[in-house]
Protein backbone atom coordinates (compact mmCIF):
# COMPACT_ATOMS: atom_id res chain seq x y z
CA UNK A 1 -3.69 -18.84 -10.06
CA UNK A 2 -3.98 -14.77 -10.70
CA UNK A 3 -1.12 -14.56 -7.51
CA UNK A 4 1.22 -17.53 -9.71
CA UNK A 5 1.02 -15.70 -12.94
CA UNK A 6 1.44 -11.96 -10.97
CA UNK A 7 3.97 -13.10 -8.65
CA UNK A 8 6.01 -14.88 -11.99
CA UNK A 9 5.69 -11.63 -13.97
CA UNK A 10 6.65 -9.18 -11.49
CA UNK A 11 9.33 -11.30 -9.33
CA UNK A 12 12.50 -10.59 -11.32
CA UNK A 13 11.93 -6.56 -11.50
CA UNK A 14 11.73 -7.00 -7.78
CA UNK A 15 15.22 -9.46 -7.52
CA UNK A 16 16.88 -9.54 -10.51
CA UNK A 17 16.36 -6.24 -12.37
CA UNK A 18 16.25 -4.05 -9.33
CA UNK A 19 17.30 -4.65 -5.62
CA UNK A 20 14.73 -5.13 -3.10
CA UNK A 21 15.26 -4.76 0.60
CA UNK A 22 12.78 -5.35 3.55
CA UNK A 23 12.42 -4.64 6.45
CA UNK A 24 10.30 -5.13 9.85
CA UNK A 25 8.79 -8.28 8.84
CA UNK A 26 8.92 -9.87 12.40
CA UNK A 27 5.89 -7.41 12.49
CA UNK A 28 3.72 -9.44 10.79
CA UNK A 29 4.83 -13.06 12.38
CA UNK A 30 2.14 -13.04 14.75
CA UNK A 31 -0.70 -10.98 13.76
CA UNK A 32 -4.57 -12.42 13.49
CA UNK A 33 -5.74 -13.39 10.32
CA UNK A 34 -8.11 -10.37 10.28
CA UNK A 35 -8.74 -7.06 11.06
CA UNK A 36 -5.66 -5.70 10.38
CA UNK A 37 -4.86 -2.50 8.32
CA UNK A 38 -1.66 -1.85 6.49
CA UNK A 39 -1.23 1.94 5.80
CA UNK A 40 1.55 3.35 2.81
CA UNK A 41 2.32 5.68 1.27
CA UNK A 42 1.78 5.42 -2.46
CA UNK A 43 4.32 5.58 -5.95
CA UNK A 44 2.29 3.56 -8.43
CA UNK A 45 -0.29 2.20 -9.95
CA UNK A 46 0.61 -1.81 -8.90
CA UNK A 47 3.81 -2.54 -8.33
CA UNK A 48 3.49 -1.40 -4.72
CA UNK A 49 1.03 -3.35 -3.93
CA UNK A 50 2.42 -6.51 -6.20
CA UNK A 51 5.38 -5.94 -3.87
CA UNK A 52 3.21 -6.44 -0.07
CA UNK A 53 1.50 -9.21 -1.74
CA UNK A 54 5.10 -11.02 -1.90
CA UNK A 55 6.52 -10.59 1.38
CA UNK A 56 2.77 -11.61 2.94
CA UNK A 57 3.50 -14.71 1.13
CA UNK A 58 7.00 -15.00 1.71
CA UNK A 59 6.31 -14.39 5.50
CA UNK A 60 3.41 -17.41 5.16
CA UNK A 61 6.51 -19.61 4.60
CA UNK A 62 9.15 -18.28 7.11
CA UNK A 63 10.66 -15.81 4.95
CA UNK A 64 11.96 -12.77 7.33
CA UNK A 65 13.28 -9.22 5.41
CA UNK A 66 13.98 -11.76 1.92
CA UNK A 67 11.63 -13.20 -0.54
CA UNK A 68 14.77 -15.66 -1.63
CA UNK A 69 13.23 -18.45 -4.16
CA UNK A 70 9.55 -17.89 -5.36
CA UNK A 71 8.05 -21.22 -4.51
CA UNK A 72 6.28 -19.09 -1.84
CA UNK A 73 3.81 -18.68 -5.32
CA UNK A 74 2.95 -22.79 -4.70
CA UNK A 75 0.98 -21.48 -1.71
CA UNK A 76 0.45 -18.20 -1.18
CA UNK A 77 -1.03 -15.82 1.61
CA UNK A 78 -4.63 -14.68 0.03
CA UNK A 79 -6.34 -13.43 2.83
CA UNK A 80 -5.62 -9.81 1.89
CA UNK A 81 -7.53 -7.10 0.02
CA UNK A 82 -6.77 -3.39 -1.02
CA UNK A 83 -8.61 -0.49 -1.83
CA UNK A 84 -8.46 0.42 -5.03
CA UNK A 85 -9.93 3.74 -7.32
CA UNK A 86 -12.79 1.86 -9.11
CA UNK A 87 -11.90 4.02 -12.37
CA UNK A 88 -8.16 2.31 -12.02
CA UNK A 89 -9.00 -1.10 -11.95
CA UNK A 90 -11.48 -0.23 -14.92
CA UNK A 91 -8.43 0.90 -17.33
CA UNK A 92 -7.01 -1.79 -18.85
CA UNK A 93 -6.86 -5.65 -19.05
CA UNK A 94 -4.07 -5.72 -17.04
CA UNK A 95 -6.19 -3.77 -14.12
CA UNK A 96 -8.92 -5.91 -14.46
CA UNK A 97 -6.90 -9.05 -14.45
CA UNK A 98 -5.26 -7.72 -11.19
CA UNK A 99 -8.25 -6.97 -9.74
CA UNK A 100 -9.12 -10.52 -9.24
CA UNK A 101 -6.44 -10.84 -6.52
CA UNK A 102 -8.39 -9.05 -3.69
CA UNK A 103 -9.18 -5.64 -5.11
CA UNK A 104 -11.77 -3.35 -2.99
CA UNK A 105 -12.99 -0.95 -5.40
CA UNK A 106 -13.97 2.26 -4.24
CA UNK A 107 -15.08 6.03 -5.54
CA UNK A 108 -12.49 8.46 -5.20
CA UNK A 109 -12.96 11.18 -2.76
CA UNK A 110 -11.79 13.85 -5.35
CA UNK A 111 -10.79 13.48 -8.97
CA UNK A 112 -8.46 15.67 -10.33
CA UNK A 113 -10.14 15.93 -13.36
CA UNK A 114 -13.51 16.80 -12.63
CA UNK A 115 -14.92 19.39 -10.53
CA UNK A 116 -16.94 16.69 -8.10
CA UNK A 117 -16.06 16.89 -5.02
CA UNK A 118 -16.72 14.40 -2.42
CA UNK A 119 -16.10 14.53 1.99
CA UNK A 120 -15.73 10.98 2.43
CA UNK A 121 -16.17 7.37 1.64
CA UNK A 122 -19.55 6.41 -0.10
CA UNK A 123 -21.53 4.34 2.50
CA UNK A 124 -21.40 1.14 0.33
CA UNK A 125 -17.64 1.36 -0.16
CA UNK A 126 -17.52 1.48 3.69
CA UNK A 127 -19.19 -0.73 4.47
CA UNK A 128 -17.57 -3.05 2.07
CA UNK A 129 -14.06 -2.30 3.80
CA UNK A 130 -15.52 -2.87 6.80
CA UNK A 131 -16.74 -6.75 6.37
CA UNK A 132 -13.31 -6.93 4.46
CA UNK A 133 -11.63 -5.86 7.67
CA UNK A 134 -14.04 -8.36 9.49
CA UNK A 135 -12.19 -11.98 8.27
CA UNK A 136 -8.96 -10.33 6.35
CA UNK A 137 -6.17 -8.02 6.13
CA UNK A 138 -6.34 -4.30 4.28
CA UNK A 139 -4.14 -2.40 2.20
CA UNK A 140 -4.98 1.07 2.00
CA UNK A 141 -3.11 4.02 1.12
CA UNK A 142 -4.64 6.88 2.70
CA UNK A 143 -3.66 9.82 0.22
CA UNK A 144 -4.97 8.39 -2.89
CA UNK A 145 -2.60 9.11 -5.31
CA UNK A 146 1.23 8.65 -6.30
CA UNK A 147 2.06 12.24 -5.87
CA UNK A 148 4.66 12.75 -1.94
CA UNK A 149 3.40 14.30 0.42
CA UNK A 150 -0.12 14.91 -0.52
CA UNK A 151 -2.76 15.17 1.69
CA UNK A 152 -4.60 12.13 3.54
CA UNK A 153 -8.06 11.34 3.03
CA UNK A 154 -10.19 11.13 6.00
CA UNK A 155 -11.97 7.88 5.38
CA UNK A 156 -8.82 6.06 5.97
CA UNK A 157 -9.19 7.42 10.07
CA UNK A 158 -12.75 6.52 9.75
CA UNK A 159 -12.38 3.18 9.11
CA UNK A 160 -9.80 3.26 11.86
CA UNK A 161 -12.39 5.01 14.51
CA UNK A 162 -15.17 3.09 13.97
CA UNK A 163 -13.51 -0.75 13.70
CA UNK A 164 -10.34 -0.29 15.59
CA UNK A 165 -8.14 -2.63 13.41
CA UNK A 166 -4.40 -3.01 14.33
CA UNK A 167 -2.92 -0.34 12.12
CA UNK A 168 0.36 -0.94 10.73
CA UNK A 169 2.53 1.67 8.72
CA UNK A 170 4.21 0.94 6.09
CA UNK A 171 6.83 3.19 4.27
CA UNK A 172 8.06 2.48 0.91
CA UNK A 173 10.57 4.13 -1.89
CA UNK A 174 12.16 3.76 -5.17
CA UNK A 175 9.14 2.14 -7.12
CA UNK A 176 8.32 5.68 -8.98
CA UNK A 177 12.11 5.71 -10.35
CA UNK A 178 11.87 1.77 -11.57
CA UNK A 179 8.76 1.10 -12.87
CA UNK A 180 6.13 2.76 -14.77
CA UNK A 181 3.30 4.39 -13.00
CA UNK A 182 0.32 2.31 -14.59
CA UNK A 183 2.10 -1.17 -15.18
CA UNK A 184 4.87 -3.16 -14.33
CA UNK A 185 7.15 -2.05 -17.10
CA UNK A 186 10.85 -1.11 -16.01
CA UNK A 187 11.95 2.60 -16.23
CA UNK A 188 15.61 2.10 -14.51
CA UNK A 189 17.29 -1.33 -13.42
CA UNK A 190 19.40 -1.64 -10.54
CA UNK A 191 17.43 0.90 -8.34
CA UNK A 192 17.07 0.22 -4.60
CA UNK A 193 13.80 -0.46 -3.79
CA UNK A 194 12.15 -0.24 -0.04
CA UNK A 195 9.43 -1.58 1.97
CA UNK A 196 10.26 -1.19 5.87
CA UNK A 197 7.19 -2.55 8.20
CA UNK A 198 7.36 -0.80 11.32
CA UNK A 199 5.45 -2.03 14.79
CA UNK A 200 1.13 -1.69 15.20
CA UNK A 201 0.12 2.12 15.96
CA UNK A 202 -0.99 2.86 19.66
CA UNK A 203 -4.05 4.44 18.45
CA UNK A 204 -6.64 6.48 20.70
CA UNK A 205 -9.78 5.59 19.00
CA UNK A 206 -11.51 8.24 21.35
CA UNK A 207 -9.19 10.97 19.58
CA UNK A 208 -10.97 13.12 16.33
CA UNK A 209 -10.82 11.28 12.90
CA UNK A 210 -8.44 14.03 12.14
CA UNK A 211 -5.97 13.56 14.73
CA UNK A 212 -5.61 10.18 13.93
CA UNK A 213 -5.27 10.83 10.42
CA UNK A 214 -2.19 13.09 11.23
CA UNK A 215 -0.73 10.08 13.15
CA UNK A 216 -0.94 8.23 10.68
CA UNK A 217 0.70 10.97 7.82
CA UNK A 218 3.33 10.78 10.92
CA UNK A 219 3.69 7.12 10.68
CA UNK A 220 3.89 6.58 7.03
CA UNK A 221 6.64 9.98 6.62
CA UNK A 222 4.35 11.73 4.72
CA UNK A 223 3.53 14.10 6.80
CA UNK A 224 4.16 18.31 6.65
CA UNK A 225 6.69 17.91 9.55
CA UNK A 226 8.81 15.21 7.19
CA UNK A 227 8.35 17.67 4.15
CA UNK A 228 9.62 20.47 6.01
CA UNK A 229 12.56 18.99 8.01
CA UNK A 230 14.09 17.43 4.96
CA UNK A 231 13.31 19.60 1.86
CA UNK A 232 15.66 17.59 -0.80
CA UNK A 233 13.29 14.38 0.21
CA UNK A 234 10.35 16.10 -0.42
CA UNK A 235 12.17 17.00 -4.14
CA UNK A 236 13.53 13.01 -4.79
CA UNK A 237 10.08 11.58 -3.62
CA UNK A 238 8.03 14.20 -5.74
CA UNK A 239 10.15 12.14 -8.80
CA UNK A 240 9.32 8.91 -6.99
CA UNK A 241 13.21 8.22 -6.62
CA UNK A 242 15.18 6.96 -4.17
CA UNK A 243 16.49 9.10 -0.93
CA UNK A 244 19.67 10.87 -1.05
């Protein structure tokens, strides 16, 4: 019922209002019904994540790179989770609401503003993301906050070392320029928005949690080499907009 009334609301910003385009979904055609990890990078509050939730359905029903008609909604894909700041999913009815459709609550690492500063995942919220990982799929987005280019958090590459899920980046753009950052209210119509899937990460789980949190930074393009070799996308992403 909560993925019906979501998938309703937020459908036409997606379609009608703005233009989505997909890609990479053959990705997902054949992947186990657990243990797998989606990594992204991150532009707001829900609509991101509105957005995956979607195309997993869409996919569920045959759907490759298009949502096309919503009757997806009838039956949808709800063996996902995503990780979550508790504090967000605390802020308003709509939050809380959203919640119900698979949200992992955690602790952030670091708040920006208090002074507390944390090194990792609390124990409990690991362990909850790891019996998550044990009979679902994950959505995570390793840096923890809207802003490009930001540093990733390590927990992401524990999670990653310890239960060797397939990993599978995910790069998305244009949902900062169209809707608001807290809510699904629309900021600019006709804006291009992307999600691209690309294949599972060959992942050394022997390699250091930070080394595999740099390939992952790699994979999802938001990484210091990306920043640096294309300065004006560092600038339109900081904005949330679309690339140049």
């Amino acid at each position: 019922m909560v993925y019906a009334v979501v998938g309703v609301i937020s459908y036409p910003g997606l379609i009608l209002i703005n233009r989505l385009k997909i890609k990479g979904t053959e990705h997902l055609e054949k992947l186990p019904r657990e243990n797998v990890l989606f990594v992204s990078n991150h532009q707001t509050y829900f609509a991101d994540v509105i957005t995956f939730l979607h195309i997993f359905c869409a996919v569920k029903w045959g759907k490759r790179n298009r949502l096309g008609l919503p009757y997806y909604l009838l039956n949808p894909y709800t063996n996902i989770y995503y990780v979550a700041a508790a504090e967000t999913m605390k802020g308003s009815w709509v939050s809380r609401f959203f919640s119900l459709a698979g949200a992992l609550p955690v602790r952030r690492t670091w708040n920006e503003n208090s002074t507390e500063k944390r090194r990792g995942l609390d124990p409990s919220d690991t362990r909850k993301i790891e019996r998550a990982l044990n009979e679902s799929w994950i959505i995570t987005f390793p840096q923890g906050t809207t802003k490009a280019f930001a540093p990733g958090r390590k927990g992401t590459a524990l999670i990653i070392k310890k239960c060797k899920p397939i990993v599978i980046p995910v790069v998305i753009d244009g949902f900062g320029r169209a809707f608001g950052k807290k809510g699904l209210s629309i900021k600019k119509s006709n804006t291009k928005l992307t999600v691209e899937f690309k294949p599972p990460m060959q992942i050394d789980y022997e390699k250091s949690t930070q080394e595999i949190l740099d390939e992952v930074m790699y994979a999802i393009e938001q990484s210091r080499e990306h920043m640096l070799k294309e300065p004006h996308l560092a600038e339109a992403m900081q904005e949330g907009g679309n690339i140049p």
